[in-house]
Structure formats: structure tokens, C-alpha cells
N, C-alpha and C. Protein backbone atom coordinates (compact mmCIF):
# COMPACT_ATOMS: atom_id res chain seq x y z
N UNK A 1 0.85 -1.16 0.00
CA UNK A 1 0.00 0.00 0.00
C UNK A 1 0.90 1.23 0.00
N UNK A 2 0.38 1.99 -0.57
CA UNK A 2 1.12 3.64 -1.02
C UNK A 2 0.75 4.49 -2.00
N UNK A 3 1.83 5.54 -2.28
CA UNK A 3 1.30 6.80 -2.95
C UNK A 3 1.35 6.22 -4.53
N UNK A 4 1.50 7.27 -5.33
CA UNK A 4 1.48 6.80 -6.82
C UNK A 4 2.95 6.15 -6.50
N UNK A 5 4.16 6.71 -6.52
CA UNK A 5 5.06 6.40 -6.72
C UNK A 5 5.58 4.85 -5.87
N UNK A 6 4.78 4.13 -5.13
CA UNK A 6 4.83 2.86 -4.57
C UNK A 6 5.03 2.12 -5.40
N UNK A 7 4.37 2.23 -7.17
CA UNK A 7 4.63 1.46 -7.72
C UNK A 7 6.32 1.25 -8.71
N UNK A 8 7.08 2.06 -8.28
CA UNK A 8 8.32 2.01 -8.20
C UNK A 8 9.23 1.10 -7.62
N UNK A 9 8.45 0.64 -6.51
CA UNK A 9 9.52 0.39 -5.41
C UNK A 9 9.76 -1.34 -5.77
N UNK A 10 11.20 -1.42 -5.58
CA UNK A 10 12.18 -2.82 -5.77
C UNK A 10 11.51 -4.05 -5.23
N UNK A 11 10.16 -4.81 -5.42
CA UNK A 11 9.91 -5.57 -5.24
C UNK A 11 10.79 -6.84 -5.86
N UNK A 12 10.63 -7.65 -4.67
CA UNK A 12 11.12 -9.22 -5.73
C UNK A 12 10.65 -10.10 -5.82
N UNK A 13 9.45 -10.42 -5.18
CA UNK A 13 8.35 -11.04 -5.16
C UNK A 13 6.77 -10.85 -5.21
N UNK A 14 6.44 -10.19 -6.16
CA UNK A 14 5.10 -9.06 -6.19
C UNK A 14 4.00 -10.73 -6.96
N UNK A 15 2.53 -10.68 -6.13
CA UNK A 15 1.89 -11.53 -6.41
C UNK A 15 0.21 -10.82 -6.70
N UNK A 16 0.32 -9.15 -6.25
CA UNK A 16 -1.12 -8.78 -6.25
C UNK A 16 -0.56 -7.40 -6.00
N UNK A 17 -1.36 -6.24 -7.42
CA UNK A 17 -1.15 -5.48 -7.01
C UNK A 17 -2.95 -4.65 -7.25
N UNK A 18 -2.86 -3.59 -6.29
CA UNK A 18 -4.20 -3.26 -6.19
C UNK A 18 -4.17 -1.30 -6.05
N UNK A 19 -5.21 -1.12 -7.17
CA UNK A 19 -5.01 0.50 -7.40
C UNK A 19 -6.45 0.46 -6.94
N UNK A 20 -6.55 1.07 -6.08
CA UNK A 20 -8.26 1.38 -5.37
C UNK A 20 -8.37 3.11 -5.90
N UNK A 21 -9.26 2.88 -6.17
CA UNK A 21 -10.19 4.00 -7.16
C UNK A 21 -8.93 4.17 -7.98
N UNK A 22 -8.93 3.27 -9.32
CA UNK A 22 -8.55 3.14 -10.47
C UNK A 22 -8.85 4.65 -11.41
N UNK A 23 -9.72 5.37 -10.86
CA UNK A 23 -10.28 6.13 -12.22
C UNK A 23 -9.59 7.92 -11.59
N UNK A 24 -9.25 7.53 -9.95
CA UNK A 24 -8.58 9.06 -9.48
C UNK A 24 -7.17 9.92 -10.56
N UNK A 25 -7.07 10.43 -11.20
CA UNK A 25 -6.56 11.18 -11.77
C UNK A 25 -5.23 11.71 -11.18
N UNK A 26 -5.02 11.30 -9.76
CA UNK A 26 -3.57 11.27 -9.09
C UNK A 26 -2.86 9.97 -9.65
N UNK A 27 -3.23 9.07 -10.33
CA UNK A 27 -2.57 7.84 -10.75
C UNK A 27 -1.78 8.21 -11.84
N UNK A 28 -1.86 9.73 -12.52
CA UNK A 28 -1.86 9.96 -13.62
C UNK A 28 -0.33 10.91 -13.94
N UNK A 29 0.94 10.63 -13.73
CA UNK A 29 2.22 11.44 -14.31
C UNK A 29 2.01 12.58 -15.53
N UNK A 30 1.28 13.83 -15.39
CA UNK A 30 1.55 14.34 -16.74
C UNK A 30 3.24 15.31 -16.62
N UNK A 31 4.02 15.17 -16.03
CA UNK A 31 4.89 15.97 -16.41
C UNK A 31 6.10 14.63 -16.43
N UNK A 32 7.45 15.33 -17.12
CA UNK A 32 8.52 13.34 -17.26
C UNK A 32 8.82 13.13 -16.15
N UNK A 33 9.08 12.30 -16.14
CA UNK A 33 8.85 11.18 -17.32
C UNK A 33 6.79 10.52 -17.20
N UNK A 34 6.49 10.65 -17.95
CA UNK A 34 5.21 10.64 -18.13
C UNK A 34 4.82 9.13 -18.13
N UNK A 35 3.39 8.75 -17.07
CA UNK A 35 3.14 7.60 -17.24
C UNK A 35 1.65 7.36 -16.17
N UNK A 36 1.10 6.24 -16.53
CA UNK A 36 -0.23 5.96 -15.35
C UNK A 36 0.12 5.14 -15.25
N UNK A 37 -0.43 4.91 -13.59
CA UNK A 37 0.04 3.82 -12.30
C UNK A 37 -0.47 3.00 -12.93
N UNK A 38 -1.73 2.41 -13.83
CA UNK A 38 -2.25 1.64 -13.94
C UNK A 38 -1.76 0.53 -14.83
N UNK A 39 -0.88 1.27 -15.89
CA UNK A 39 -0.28 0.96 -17.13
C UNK A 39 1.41 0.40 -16.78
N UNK A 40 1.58 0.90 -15.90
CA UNK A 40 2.69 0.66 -14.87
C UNK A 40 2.67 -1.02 -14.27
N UNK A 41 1.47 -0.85 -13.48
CA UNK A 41 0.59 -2.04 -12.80
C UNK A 41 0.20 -3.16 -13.62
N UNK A 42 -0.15 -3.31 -14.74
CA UNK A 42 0.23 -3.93 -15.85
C UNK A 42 1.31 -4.37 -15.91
N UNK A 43 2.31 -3.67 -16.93
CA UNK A 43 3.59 -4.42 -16.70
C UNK A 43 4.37 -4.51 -15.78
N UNK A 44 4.24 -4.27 -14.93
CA UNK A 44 4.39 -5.38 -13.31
C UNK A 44 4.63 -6.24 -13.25
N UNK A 45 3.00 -6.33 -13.42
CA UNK A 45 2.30 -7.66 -13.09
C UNK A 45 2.57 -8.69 -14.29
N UNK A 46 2.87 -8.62 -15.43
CA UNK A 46 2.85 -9.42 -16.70
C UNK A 46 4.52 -9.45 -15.93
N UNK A 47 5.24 -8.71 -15.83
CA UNK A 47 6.69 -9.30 -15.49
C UNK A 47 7.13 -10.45 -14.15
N UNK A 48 5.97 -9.93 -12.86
CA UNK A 48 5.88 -10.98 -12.32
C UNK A 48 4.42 -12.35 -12.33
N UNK A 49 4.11 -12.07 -12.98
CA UNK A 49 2.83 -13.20 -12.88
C UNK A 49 2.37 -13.35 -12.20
N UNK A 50 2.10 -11.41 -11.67
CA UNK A 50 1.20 -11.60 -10.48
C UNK A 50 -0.24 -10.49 -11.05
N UNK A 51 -1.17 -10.74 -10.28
CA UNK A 51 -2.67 -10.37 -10.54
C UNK A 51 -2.67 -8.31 -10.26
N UNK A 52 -3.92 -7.99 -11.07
CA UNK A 52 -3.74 -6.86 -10.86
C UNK A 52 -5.45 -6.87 -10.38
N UNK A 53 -5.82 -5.81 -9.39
CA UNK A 53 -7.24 -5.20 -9.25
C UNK A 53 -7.10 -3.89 -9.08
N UNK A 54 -8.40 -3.52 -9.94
CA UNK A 54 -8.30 -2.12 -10.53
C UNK A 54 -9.90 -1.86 -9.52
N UNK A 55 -9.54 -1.24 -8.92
CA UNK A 55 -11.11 -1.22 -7.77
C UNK A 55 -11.71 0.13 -8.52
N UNK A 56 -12.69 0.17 -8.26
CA UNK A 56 -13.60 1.59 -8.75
C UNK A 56 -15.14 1.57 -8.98
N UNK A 57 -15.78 1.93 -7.88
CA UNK A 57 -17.60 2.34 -8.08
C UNK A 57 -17.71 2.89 -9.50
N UNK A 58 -16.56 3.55 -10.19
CA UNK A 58 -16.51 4.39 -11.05
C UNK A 58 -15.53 4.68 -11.92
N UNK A 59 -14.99 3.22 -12.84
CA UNK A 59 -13.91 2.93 -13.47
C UNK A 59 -13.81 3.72 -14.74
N UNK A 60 -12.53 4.04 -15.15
CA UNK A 60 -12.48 5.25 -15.67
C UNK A 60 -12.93 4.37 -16.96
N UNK A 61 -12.80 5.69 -17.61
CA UNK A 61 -13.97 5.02 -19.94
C UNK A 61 -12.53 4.35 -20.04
N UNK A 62 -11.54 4.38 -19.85
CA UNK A 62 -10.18 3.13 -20.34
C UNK A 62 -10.26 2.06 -20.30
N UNK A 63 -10.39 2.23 -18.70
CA UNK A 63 -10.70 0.65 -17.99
C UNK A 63 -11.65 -0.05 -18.62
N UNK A 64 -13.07 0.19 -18.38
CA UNK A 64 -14.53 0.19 -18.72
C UNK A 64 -14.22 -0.07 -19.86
N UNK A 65 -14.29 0.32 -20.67
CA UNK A 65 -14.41 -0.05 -22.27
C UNK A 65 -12.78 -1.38 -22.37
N UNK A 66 -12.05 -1.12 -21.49
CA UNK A 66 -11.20 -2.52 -21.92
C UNK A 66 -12.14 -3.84 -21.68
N UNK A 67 -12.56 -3.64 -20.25
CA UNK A 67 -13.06 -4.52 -19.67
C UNK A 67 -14.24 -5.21 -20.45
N UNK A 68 -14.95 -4.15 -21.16
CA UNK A 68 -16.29 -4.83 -21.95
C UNK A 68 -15.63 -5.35 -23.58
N UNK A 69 -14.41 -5.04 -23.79
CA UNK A 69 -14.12 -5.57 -24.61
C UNK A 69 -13.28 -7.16 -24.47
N UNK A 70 -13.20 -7.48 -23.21
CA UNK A 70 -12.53 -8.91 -22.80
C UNK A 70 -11.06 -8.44 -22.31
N UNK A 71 -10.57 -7.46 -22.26
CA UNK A 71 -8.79 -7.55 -21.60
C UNK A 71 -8.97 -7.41 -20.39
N UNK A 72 -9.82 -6.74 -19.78
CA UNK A 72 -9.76 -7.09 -18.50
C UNK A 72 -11.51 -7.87 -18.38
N UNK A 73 -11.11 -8.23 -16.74
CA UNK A 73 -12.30 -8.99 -16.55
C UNK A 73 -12.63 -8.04 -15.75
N UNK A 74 -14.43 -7.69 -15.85
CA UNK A 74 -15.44 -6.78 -15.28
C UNK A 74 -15.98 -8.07 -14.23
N UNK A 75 -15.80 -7.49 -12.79
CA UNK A 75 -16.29 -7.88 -11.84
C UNK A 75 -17.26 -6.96 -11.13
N UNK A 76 -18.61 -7.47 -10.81
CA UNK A 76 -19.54 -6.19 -10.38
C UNK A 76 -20.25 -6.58 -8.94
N UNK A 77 -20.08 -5.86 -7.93
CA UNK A 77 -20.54 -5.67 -6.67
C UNK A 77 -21.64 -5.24 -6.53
């Protein structure tokens, strides 16, 4: 658990990573090096083969429209 920049940090065993409210706009680097936590969280996770959850009452149109297209899986509460 942490700020945006947590997802930086020297893990060596990462199995789950989790961005709660996925759609907050602090996830979001616009000045350089430029980048979103989420997209980050991704290749992470594809480097360790570990799971990602993207939490959000209110997932941003990225997410959302990935999700209804099959790349991610839409889970609903």
C-alpha cells in the first residue's frame, strides 16, 4: 500500500497489485517522465505473474471499455 510512486519500489516477489479507485486522476504522471500507475501495474504484473485489481464504483472510460471488450475482466458488486 502507497502513494502513486509505490509502484516504483524494488519488489522481488510481487503476487497482487491493487489501485483502489482506479479512475482518481492522481494515478496519472503528466509531467517526465510521463506515465499511469495503472499501465505501470500492468507491466508489473505481466513481469511478475502476479494479478492486478483495478477497484472503482466508477472505473475510468479506459478501464470500462477494456473490460467490456474482454482484456480485463469486469467484476460487479
Amino acid at each position: 500500500m502507497g502513494t502513486r510512486s509505490a509502484i516504483w519500489l524494488p519488489f522481488t516477489n510481487l503476487r497482487l497489485i491493487v489501485l483502489d479507485e482506479e479512475h482518481d486522476n492522481s494515478y496519472k504522471q503528466d509531467v517526465s517522465p510521463k506515465y499511469h500507475c495503472r499501465d505501470v501495474a500492468m507491466e508489473r504484473a505481466r513481469h511478475f505473474h502476479a494479478k492486478v485489481v483495478l477497484g472503482s464504483a466508477t472505473p475510468s472510460l479506459d478501464t470500462y471499455a477494456r473490460a467490456k471488450k474482454g482484456v480485463y475482466e469486469l467484476v460487479e458488486l
